[in-house]
N, C-alpha and C. Protein backbone atom coordinates (compact mmCIF):
# COMPACT_ATOMS: atom_id res chain seq x y z
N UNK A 1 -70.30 110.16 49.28
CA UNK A 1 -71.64 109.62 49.37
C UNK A 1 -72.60 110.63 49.99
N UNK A 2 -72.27 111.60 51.32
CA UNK A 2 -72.86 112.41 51.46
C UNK A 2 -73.63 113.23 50.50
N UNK A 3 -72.53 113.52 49.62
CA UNK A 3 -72.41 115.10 48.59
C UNK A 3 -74.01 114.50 47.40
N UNK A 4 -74.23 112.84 47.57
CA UNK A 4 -75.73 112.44 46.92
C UNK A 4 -76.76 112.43 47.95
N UNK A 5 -76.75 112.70 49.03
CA UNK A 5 -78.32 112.80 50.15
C UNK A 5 -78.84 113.84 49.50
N UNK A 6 -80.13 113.40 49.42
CA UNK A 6 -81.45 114.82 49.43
C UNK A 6 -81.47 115.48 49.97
N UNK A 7 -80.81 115.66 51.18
CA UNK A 7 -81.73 116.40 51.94
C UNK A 7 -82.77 116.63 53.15
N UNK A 8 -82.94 114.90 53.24
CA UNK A 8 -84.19 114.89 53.94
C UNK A 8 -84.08 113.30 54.92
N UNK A 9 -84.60 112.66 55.33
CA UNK A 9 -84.82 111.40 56.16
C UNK A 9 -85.86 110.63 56.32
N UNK A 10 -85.60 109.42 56.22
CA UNK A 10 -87.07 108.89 56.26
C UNK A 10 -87.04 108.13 57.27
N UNK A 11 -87.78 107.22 58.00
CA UNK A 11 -88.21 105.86 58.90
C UNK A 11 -89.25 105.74 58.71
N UNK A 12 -89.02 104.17 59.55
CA UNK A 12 -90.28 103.80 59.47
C UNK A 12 -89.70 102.96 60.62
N UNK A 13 -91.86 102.98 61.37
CA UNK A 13 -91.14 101.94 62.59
C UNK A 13 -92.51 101.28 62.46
N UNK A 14 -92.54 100.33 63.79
CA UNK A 14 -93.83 99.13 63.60
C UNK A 14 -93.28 97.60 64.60
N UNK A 15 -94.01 97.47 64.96
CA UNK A 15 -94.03 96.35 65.55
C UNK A 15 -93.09 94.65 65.05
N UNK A 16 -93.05 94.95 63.92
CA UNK A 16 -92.39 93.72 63.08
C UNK A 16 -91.49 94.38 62.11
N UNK A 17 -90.99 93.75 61.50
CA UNK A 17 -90.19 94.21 60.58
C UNK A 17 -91.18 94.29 58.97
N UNK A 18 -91.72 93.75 59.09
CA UNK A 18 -92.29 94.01 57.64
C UNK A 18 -93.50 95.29 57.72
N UNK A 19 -93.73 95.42 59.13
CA UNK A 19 -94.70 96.79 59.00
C UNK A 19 -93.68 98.33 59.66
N UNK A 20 -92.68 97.76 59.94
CA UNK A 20 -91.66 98.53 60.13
C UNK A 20 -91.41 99.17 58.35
N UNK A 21 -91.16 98.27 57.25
CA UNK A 21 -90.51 98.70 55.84
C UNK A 21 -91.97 99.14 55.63
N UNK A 22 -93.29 98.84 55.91
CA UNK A 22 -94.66 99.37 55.20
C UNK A 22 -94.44 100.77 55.53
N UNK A 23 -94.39 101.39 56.90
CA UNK A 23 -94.42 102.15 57.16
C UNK A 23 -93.12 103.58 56.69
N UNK A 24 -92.24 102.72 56.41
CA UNK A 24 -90.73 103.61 55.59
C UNK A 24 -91.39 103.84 54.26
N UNK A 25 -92.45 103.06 53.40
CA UNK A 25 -93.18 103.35 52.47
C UNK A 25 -93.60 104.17 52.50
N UNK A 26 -94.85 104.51 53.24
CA UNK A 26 -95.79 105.37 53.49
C UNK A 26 -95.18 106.85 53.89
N UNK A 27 -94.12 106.88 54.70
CA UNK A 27 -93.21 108.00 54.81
C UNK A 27 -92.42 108.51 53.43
N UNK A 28 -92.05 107.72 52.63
CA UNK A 28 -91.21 108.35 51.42
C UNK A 28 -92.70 108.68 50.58
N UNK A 29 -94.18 108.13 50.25
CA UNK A 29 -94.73 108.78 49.30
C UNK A 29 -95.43 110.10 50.33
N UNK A 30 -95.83 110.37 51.33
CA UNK A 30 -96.19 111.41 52.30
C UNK A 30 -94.53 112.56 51.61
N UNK A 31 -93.52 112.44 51.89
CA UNK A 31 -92.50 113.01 51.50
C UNK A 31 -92.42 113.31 49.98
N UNK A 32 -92.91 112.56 49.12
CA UNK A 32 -92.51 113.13 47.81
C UNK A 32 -93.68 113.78 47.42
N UNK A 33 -95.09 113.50 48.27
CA UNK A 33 -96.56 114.29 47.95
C UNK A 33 -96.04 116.29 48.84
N UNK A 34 -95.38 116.03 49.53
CA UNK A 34 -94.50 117.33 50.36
C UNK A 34 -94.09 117.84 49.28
N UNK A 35 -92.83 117.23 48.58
CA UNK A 35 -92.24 118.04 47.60
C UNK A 35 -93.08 118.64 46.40
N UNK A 36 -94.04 117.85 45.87
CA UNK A 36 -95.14 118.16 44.85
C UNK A 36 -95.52 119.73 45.16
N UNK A 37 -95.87 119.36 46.59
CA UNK A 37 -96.44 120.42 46.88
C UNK A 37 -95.75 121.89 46.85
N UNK A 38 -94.49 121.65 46.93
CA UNK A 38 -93.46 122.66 47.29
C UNK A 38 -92.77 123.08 45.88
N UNK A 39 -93.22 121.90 44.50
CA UNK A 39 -92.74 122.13 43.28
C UNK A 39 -91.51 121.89 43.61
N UNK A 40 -90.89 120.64 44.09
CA UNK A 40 -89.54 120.45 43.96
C UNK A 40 -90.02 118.96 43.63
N UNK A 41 -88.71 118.68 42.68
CA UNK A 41 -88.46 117.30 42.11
C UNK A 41 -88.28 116.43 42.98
N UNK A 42 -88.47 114.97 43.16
CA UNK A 42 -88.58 114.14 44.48
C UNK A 42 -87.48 113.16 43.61
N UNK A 43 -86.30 112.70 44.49
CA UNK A 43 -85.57 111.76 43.90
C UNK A 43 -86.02 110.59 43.90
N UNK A 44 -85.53 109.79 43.10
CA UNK A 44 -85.24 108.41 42.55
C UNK A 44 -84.98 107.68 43.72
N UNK A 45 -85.56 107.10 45.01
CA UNK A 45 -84.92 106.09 46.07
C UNK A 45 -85.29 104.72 45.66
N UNK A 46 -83.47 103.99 45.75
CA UNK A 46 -84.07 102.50 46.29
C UNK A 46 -83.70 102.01 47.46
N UNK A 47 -84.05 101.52 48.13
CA UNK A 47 -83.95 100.75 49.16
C UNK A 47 -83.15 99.31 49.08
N UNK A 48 -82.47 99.34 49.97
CA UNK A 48 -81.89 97.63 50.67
C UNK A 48 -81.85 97.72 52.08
N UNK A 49 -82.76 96.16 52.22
CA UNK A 49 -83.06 96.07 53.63
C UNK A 49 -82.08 94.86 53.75
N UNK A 50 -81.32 95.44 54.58
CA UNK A 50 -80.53 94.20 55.41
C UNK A 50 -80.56 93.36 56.67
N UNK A 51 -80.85 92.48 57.41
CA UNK A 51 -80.87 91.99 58.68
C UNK A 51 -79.53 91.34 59.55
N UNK A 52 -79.03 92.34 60.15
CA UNK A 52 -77.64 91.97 60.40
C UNK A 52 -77.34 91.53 61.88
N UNK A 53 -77.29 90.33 61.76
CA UNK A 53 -77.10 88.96 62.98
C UNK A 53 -76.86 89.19 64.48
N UNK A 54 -75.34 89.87 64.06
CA UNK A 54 -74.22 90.01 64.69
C UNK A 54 -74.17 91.54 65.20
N UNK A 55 -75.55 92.33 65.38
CA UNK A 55 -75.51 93.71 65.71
C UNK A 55 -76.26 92.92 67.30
N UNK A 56 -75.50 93.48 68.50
CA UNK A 56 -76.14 93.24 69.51
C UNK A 56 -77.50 93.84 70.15
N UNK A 57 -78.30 92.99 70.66
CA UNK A 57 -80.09 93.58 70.55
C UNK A 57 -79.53 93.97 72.02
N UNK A 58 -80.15 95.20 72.73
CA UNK A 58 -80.74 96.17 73.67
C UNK A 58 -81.36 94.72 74.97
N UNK A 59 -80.96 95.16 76.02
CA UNK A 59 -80.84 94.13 77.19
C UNK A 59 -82.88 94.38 76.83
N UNK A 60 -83.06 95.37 77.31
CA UNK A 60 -84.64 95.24 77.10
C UNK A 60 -85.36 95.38 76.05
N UNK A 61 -85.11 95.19 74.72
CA UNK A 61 -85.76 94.62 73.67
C UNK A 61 -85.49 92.99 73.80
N UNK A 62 -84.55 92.40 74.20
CA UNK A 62 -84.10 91.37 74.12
C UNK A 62 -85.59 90.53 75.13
N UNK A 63 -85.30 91.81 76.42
CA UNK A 63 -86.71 90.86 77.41
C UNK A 63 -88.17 91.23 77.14
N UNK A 64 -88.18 91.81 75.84
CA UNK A 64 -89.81 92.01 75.51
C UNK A 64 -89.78 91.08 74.62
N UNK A 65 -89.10 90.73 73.83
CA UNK A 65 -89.07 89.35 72.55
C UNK A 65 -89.21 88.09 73.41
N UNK A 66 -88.48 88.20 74.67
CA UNK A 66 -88.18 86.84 75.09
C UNK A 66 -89.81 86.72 75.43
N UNK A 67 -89.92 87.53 76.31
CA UNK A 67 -92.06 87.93 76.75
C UNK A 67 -92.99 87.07 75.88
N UNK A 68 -92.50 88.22 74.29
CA UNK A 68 -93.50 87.95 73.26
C UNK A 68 -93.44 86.12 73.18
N UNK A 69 -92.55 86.11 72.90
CA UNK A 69 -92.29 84.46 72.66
C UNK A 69 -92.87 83.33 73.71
N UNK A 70 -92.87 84.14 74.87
CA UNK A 70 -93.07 83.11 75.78
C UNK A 70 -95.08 82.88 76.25
């Protein structure tokens, strides 16, 4: 699976999760307007976003959510 990476990395971060994936957007076309520029071919990405339950949250993300919420 390696031996198919580009090359390169993307993120995205943001306050929520849906401006968290806006922002992984805005990083892959900034990245393939890079390659244009450089005359290299920009691959084919798709994405799957998963939300996984059972990954334990960070003692202090946990007490800024609890914050937000409260």
């Amino acid at each position: 699976m390696l031996d198919d990476m580009p090359g390169f990395g993307l993120a995205g971060y943001g306050d929520t999760v849906q401006e968290a994936i806006d922002d992984l957007y805005i990083a892959q076309e900034e990245m393939k307007a890079l390659f244009h520029e450089e005359g290299k071919a920009f691959p084919e990405l798709a994405f799957e976003f998963r939300f996984d339950e059972d990954t334990p949250v960070p003692e202090g993300l946990r007490m800024q959510a609890e914050m937000v919420a409260s």
